[in-house]
C-alpha atoms as a PDB file:
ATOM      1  CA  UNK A   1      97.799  92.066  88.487  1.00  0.00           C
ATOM      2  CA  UNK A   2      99.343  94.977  90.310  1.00  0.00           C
ATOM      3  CA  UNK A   3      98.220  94.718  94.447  1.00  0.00           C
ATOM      4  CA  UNK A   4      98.171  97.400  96.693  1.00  0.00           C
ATOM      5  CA  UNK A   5      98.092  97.170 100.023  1.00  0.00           C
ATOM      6  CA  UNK A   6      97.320 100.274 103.018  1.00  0.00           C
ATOM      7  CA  UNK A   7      96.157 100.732 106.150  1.00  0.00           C
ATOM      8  CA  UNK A   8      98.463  99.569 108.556  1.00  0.00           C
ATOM      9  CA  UNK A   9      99.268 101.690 111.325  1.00  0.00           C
ATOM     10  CA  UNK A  10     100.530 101.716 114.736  1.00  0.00           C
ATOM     11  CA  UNK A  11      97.817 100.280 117.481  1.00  0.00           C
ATOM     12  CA  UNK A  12      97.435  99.292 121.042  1.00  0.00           C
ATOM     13  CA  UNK A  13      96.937  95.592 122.250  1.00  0.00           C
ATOM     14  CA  UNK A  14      93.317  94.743 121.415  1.00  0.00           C
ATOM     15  CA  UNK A  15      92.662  97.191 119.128  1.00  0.00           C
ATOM     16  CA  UNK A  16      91.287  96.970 115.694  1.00  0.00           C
ATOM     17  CA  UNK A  17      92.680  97.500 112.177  1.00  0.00           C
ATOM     18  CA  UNK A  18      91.582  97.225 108.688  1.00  0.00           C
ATOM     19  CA  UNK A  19      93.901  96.531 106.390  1.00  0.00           C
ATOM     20  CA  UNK A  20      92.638  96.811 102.646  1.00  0.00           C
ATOM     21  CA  UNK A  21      94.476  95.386  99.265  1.00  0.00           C
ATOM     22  CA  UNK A  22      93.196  97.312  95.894  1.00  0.00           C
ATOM     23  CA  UNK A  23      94.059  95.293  92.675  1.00  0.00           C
ATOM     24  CA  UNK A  24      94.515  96.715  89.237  1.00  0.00           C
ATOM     25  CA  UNK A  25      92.537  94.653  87.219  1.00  0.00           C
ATOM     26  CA  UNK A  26      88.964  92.749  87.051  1.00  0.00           C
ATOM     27  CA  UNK A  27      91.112  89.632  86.845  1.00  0.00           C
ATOM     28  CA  UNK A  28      91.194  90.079  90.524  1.00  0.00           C
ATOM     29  CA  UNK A  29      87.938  88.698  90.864  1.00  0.00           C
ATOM     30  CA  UNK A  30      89.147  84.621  89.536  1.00  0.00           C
ATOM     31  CA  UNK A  31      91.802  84.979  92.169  1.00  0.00           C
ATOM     32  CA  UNK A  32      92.301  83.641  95.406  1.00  0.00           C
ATOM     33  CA  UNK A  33      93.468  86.482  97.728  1.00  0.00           C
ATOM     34  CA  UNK A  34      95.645  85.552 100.422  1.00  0.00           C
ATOM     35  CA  UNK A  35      97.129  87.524 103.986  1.00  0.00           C
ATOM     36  CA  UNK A  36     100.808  87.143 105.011  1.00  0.00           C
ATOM     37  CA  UNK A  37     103.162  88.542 107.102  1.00  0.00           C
ATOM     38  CA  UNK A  38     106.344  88.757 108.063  1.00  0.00           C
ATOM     39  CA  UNK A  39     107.943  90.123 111.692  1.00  0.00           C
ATOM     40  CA  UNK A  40     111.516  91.262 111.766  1.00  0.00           C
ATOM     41  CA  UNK A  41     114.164  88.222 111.685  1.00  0.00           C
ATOM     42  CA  UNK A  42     111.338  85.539 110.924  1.00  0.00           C
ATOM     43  CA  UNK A  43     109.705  84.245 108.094  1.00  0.00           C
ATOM     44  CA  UNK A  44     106.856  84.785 106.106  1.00  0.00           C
ATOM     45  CA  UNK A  45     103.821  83.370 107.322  1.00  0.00           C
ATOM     46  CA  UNK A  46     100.447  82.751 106.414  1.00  0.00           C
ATOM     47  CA  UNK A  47      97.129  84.621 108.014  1.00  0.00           C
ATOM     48  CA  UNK A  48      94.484  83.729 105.598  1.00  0.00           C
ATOM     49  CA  UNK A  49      93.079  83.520 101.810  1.00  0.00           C
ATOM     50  CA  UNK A  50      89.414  83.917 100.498  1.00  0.00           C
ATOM     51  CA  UNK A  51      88.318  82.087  97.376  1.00  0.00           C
ATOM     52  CA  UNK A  52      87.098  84.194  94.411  1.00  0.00           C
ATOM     53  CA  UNK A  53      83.668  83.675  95.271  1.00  0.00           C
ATOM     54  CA  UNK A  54      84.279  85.063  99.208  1.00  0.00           C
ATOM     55  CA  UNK A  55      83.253  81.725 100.305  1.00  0.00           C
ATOM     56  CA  UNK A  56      85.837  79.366 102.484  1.00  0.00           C
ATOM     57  CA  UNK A  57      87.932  81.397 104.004  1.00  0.00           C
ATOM     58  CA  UNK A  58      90.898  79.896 105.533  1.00  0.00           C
ATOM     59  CA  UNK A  59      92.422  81.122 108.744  1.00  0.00           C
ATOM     60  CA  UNK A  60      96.074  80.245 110.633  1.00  0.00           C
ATOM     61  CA  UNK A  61      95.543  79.181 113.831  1.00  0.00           C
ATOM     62  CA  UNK A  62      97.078  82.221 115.611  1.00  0.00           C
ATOM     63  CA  UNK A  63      94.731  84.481 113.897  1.00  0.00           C
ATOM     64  CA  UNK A  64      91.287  82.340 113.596  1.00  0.00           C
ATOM     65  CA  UNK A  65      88.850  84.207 115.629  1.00  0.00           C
ATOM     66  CA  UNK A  66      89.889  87.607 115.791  1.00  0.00           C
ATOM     67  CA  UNK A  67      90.648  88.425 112.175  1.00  0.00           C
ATOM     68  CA  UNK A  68      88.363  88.646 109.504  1.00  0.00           C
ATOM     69  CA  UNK A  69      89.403  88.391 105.340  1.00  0.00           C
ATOM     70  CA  UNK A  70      86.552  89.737 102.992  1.00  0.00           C
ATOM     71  CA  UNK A  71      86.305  90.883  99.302  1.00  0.00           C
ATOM     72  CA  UNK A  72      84.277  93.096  97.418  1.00  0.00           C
ATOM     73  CA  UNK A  73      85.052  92.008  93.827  1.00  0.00           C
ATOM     74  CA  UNK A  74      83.097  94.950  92.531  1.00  0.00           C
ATOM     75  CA  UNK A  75      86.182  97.060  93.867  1.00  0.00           C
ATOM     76  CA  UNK A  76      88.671  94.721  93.415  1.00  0.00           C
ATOM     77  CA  UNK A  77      89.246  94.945  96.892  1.00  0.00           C
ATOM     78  CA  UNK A  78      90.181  92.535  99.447  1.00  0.00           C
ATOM     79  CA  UNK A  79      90.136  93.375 103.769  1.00  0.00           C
ATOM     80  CA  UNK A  80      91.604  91.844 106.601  1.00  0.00           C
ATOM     81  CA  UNK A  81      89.886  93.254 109.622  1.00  0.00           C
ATOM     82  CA  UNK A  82      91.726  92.666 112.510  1.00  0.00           C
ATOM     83  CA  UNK A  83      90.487  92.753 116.532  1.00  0.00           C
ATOM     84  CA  UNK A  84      92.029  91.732 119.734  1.00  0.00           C
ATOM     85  CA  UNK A  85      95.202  92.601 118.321  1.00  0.00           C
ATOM     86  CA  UNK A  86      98.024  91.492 120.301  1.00  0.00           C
ATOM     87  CA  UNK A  87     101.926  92.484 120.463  1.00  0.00           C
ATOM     88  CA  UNK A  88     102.888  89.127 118.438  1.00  0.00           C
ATOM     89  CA  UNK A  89     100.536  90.338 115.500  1.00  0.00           C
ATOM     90  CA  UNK A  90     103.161  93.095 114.766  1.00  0.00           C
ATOM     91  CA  UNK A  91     104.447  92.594 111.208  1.00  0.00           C
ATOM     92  CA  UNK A  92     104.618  93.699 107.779  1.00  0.00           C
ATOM     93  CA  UNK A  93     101.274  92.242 106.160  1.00  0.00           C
ATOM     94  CA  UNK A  94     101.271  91.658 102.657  1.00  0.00           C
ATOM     95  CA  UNK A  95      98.447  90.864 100.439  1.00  0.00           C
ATOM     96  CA  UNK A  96      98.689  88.413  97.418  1.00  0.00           C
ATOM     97  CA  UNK A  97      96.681  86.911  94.779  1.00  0.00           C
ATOM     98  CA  UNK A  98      96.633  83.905  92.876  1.00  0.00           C
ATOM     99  CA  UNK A  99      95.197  81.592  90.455  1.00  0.00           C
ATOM    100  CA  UNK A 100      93.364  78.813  91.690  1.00  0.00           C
ATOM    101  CA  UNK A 101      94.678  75.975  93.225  1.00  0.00           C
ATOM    102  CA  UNK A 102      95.839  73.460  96.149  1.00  0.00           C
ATOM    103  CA  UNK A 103      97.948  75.009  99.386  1.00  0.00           C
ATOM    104  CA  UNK A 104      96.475  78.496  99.951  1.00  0.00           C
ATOM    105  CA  UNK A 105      98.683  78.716 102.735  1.00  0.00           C
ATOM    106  CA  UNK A 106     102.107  78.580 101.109  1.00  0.00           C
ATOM    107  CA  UNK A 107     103.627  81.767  99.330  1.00  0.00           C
ATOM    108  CA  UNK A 108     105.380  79.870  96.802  1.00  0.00           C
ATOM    109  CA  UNK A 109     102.008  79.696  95.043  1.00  0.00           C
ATOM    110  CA  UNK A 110     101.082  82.767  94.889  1.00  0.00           C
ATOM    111  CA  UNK A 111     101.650  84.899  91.602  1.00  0.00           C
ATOM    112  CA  UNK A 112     101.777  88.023  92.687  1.00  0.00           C
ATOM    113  CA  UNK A 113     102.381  90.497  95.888  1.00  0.00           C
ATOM    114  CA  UNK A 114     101.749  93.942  97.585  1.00  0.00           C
ATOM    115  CA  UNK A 115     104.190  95.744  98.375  1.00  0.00           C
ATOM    116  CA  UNK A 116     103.443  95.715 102.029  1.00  0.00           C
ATOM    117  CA  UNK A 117     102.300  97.525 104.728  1.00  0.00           C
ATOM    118  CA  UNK A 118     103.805  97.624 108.873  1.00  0.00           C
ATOM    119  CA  UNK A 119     101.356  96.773 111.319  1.00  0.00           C
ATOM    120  CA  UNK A 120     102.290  98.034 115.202  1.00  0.00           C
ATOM    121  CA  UNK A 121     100.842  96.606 118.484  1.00  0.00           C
ATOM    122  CA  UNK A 122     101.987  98.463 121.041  1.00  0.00           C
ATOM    123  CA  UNK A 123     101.520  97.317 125.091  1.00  0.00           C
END
């Protein structure tokens, strides 16, 4: 499974942004998809995951009410929308996928990554 990830982009605080992750094969849709990301001189850290099904999402704390993860499996597509954005959302987000399992928040177990995409919230 190749992932790519797009539409990050440089935004004021509270502003919105939709960041999509195209995969490269129907395989996609047994996946779980996951959001990280990862701000300059920290580590990577989880946002959220969707089952293959697009039921239970899962949410960090920092993010849960103001992001959104979605997946069209027709498209082998998964979204993050994200609103209210605020200066400590600024970060590379990456998208990954992986088979199911236990810990959707961990990036150890996760199979296989995007390659990335900068997300700026400016004041």
């Amino acid at each position: 499974v190749q992932l790519q990830a797009s539409g990050g982009g440089l935004v004021q605080a509270g502003g919105s942004l939709r960041l999509s992750c195209a995969a490269s094969t129907r395989t996609f849709s047994n996946h779980i998809m996951g959001w990280f990301r990862q701000a300059p001189g920290k580590e990577r850290e989880f946002v959220a995951a969707i089952t293959w099904s697009a039921g239970s999402p899962y949410y960090a704390d920092s993010v849960k009410g103001r992001f959104t993860i979605s997946r069209d499996n027709a498209k082998n597509t998964a979204y993050l929308q994200m609103n209210g954005l605020e200066r400590g959302d600024t970060a590379v987000y990456y998208c990954a996928a992986r088979r199911p399992g236990t810990n959707w928040d961990s990036p150890g177990r996760y199979d296989y990554w995007g390659q990335g995409t900068l997300v700026t919230v400016s004041s």
